[in-house]
N, C-alpha and C. Protein backbone atom coordinates (compact mmCIF):
# COMPACT_ATOMS: atom_id res chain seq x y z
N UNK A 1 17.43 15.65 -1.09
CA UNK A 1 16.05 15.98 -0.91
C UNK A 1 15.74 17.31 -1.59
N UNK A 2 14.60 17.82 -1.44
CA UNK A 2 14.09 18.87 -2.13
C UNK A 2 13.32 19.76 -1.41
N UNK A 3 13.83 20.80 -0.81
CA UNK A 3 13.74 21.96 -0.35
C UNK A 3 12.91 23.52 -1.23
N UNK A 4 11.74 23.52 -0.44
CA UNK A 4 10.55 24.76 -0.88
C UNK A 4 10.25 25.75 -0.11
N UNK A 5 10.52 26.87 -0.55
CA UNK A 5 10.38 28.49 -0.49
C UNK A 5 9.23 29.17 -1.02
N UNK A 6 8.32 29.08 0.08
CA UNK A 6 6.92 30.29 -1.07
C UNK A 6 7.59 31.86 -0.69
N UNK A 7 6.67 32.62 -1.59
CA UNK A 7 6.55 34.03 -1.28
C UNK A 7 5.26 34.54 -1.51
N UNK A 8 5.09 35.55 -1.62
CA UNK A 8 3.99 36.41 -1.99
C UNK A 8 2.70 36.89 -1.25
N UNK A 9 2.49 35.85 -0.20
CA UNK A 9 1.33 35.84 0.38
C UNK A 9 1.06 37.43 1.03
N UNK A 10 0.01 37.53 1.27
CA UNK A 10 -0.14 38.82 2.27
C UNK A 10 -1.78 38.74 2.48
N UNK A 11 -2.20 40.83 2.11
CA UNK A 11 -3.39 41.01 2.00
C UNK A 11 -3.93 41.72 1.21
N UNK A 12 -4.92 41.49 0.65
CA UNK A 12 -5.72 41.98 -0.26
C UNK A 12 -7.24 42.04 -0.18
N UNK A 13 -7.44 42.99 -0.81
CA UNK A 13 -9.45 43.29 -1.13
C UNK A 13 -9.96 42.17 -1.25
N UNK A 14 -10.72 41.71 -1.28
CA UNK A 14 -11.78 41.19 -2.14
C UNK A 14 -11.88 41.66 -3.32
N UNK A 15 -11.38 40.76 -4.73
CA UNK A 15 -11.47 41.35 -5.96
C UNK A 15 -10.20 41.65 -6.64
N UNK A 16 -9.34 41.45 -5.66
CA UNK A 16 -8.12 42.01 -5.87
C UNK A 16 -6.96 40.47 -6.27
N UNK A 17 -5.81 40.61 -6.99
CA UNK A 17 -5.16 39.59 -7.16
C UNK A 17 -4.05 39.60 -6.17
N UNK A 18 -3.29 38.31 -6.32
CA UNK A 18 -1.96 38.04 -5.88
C UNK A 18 -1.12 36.54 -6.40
N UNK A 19 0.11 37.08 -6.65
CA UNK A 19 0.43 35.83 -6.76
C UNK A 19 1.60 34.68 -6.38
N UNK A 20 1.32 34.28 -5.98
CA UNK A 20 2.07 32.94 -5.09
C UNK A 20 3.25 32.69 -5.77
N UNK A 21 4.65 32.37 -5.18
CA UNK A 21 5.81 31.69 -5.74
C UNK A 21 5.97 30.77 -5.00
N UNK A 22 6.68 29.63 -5.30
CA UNK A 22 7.10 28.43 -4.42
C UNK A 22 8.59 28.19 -5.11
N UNK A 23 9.92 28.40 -4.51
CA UNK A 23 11.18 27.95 -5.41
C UNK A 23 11.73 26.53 -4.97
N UNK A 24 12.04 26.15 -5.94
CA UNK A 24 12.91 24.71 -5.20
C UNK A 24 14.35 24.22 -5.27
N UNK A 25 14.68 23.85 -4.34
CA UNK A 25 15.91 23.35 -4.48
C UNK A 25 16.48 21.78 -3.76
N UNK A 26 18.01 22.08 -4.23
CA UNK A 26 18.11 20.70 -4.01
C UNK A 26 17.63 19.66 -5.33
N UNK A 27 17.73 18.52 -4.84
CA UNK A 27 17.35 17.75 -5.82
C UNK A 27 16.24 17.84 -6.96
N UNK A 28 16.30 19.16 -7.69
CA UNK A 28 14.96 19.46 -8.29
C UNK A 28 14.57 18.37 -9.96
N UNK A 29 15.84 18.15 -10.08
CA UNK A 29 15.38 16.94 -11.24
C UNK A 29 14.66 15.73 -11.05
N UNK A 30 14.46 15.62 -9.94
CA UNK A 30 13.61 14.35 -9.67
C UNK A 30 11.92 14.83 -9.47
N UNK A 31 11.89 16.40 -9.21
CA UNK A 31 10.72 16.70 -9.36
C UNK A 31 9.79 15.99 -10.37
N UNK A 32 8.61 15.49 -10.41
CA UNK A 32 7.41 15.45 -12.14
C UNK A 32 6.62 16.05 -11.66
N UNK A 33 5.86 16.63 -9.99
CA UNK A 33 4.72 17.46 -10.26
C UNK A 33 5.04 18.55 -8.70
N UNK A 34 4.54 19.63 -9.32
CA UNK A 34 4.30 20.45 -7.91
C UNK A 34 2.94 20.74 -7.81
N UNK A 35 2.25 21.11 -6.74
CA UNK A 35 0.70 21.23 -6.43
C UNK A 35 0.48 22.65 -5.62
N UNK A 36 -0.58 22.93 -5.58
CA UNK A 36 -0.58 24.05 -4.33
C UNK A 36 -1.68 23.50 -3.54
N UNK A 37 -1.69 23.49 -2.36
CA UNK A 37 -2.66 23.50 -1.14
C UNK A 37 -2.36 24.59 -0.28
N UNK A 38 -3.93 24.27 0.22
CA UNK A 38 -4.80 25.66 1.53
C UNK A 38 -5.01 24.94 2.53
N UNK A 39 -5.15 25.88 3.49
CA UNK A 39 -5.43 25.14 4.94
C UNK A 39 -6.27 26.52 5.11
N UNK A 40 -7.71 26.44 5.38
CA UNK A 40 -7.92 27.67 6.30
C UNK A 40 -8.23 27.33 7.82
N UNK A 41 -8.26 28.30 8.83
CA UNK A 41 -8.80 27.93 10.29
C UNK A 41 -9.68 26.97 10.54
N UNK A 42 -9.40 25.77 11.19
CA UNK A 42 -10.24 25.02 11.70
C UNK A 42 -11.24 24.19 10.69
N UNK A 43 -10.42 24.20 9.29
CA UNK A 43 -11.06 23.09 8.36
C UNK A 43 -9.76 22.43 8.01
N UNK A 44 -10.02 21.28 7.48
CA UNK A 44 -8.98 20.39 6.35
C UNK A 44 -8.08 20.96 5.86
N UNK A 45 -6.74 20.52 5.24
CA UNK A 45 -6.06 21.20 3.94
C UNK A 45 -6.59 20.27 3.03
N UNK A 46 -7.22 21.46 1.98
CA UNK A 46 -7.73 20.87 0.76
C UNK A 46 -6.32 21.46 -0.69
N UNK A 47 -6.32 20.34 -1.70
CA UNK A 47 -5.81 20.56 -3.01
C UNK A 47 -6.53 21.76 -3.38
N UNK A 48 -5.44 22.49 -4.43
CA UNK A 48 -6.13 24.23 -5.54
C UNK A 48 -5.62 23.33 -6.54
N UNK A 49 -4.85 23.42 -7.00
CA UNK A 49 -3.75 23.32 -8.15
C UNK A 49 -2.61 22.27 -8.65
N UNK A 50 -2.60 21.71 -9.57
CA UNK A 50 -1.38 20.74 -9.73
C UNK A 50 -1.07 21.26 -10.70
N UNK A 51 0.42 20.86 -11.16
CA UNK A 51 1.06 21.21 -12.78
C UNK A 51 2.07 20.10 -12.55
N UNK A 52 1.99 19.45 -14.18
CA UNK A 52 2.80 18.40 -14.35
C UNK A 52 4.24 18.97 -14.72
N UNK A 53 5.45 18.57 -14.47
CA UNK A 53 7.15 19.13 -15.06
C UNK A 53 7.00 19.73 -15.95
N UNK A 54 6.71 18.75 -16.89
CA UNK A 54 6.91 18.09 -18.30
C UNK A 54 6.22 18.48 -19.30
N UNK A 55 5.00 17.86 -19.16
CA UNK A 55 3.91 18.18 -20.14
C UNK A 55 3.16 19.23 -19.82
N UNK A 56 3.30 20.06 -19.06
CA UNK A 56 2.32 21.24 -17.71
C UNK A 56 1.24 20.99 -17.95
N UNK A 57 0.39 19.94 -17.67
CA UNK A 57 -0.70 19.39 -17.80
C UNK A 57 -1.28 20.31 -16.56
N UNK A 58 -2.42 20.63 -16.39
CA UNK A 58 -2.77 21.20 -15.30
C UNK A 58 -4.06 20.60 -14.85
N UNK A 59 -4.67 20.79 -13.47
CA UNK A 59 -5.70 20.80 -13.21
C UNK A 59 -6.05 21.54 -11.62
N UNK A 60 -7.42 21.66 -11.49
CA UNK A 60 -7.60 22.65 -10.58
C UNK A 60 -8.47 22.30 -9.36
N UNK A 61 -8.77 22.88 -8.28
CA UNK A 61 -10.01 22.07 -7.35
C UNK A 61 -11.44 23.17 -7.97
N UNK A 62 -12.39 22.91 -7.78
CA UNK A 62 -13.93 23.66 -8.41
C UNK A 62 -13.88 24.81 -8.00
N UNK A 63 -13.72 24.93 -6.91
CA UNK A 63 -13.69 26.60 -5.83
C UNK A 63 -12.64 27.27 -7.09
N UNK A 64 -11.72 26.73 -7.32
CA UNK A 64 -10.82 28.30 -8.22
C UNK A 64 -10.77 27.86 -9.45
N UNK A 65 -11.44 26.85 -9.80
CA UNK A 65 -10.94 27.21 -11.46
C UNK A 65 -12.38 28.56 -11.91
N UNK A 66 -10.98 29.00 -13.15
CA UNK A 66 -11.54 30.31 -13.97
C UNK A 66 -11.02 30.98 -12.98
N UNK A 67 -10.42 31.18 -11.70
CA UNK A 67 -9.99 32.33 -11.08
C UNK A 67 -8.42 32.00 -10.76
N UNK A 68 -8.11 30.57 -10.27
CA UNK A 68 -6.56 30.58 -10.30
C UNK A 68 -6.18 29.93 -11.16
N UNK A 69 -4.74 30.51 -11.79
CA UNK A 69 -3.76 30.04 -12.81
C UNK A 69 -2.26 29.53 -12.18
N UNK A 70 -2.15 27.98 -12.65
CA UNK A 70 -0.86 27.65 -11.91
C UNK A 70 0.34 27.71 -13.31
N UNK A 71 1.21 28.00 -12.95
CA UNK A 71 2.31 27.60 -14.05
C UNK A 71 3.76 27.54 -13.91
N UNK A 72 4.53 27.16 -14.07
CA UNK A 72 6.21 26.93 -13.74
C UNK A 72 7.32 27.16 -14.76
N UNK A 73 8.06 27.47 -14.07
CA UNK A 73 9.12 27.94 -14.90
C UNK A 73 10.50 26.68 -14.29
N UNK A 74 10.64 26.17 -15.45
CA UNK A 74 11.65 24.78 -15.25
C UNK A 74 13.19 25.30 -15.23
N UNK A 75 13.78 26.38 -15.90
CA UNK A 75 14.68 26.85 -15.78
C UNK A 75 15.08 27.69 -13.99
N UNK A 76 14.22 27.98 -13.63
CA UNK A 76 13.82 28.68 -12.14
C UNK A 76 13.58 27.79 -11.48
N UNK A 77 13.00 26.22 -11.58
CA UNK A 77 12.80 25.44 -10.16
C UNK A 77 11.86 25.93 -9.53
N UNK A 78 10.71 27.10 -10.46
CA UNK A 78 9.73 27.82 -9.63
C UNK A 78 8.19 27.68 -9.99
N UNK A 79 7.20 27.23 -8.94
CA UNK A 79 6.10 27.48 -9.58
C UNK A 79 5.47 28.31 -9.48
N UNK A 80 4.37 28.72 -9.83
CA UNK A 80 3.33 30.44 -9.72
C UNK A 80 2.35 29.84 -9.18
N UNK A 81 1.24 30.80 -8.44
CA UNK A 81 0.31 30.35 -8.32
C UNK A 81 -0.43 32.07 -8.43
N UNK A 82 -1.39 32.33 -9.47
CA UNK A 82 -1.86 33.87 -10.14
C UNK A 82 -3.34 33.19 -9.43
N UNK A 83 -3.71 34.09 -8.48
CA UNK A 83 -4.87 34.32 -7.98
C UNK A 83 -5.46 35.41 -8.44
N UNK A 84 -7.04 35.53 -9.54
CA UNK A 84 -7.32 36.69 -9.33
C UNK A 84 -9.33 36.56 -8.64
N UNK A 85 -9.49 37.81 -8.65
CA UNK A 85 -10.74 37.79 -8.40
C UNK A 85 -11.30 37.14 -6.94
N UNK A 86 -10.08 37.45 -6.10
CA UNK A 86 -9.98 36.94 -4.82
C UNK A 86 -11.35 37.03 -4.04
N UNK A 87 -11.73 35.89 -3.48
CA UNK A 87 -12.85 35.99 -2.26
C UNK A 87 -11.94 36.02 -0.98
N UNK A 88 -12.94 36.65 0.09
CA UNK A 88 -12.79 36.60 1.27
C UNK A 88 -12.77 34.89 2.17
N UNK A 89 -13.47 34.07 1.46
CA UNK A 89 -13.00 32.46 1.69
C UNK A 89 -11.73 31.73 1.09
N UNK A 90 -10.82 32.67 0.46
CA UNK A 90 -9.71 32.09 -0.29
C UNK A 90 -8.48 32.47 0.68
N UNK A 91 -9.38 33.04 2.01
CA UNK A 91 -8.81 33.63 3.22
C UNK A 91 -7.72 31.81 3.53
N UNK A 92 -6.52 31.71 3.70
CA UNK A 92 -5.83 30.21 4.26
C UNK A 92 -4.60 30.68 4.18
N UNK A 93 -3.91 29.47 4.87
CA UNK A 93 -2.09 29.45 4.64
C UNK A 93 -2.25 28.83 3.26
N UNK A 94 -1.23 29.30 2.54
CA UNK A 94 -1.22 28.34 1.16
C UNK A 94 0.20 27.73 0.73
N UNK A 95 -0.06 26.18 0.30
CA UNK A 95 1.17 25.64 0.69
C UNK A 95 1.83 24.94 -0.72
N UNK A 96 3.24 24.90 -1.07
CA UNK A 96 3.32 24.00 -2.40
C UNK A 96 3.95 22.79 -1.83
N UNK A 97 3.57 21.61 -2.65
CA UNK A 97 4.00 20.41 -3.08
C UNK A 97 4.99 20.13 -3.85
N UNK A 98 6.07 19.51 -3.65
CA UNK A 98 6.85 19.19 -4.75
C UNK A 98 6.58 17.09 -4.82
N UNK A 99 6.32 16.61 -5.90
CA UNK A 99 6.27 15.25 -6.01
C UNK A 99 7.22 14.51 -6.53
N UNK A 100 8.20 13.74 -6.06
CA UNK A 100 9.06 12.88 -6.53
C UNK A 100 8.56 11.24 -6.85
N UNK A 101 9.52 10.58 -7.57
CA UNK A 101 8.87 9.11 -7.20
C UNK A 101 9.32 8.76 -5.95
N UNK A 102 9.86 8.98 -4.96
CA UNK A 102 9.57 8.10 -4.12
C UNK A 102 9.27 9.00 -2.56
N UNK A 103 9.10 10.66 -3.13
CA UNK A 103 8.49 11.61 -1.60
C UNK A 103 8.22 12.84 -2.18
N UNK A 104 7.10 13.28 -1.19
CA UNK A 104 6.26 14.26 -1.44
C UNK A 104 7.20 15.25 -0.43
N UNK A 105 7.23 16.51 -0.51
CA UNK A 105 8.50 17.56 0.21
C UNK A 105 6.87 18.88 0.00
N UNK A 106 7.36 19.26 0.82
CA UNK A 106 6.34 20.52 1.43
C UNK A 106 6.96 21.77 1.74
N UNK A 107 6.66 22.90 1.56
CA UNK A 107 6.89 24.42 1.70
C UNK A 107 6.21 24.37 2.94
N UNK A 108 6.59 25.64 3.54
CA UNK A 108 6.47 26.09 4.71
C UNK A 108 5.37 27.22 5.20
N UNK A 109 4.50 27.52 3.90
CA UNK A 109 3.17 27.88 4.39
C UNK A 109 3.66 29.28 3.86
N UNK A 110 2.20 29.74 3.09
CA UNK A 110 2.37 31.73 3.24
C UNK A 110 0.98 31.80 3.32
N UNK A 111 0.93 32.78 4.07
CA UNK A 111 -0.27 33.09 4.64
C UNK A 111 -1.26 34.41 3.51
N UNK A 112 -2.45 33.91 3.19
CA UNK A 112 -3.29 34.99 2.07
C UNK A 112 -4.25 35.18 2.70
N UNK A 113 -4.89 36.59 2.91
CA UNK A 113 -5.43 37.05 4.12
C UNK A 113 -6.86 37.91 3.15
N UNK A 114 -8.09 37.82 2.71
CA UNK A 114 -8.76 38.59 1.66
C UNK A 114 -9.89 38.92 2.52
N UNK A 115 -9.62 40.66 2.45
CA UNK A 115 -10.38 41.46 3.28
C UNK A 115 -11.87 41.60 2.68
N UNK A 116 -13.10 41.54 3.18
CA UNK A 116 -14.59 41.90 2.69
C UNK A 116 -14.85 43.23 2.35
């Protein structure tokens, strides 16, 4: 299976950046996509971010594109997630995805906290 490690989360301004790691291990060759998702208080977890292995095809949810940048490093088993220009609604736990063909494997949440 395939085992995920974020880092980075904390707190910041409004305006201010940060940026997300997710590492993986374990079975990481079967990886083809990792994603990032948010959960904030008492709404849904909604999709930010996907990046393909391979081709790093990317795409984004409306709320962050032009403000977040996803990208991976295949030698590291690691993806980024470069937040800048932070709002105070980008306030959530933020979570990565790893996608296999036959299971989706989940990180354990870091929490991004953006002060007004």
């Amino acid at each position: 299976q395939v085992q995920l490690v974020e880092s980075g989360g904390g707190l910041v301004q409004a305006g201010g950046s940060l940026r997300l790691s997710c590492a993986a291990s374990g079975r990481t060759f079967s990886i083809y996509r990792m994603d990032w998702f948010r959960q904030a208080p008492g709404k849904e977890r909604e999709f930010v971010a996907s990046i393909n292995w391979s081709g790093a095809s990317t795409r984004y949810a409306n709320s962050v594109k032009g403000r977040f940048s996803i990208s991976r490093d295949n030698a590291k088993n690691t993806v980024y997630l470069q937040m800048n220009s932070l709002k105070p609604e980008d306030t959530a736990v933020y979570y990565c995805k790893a996608g296999t063909s036959s299971s989706n494997y989940w990180g354990q949440g870091t929490q991004v906290t953006v002060s007004s």
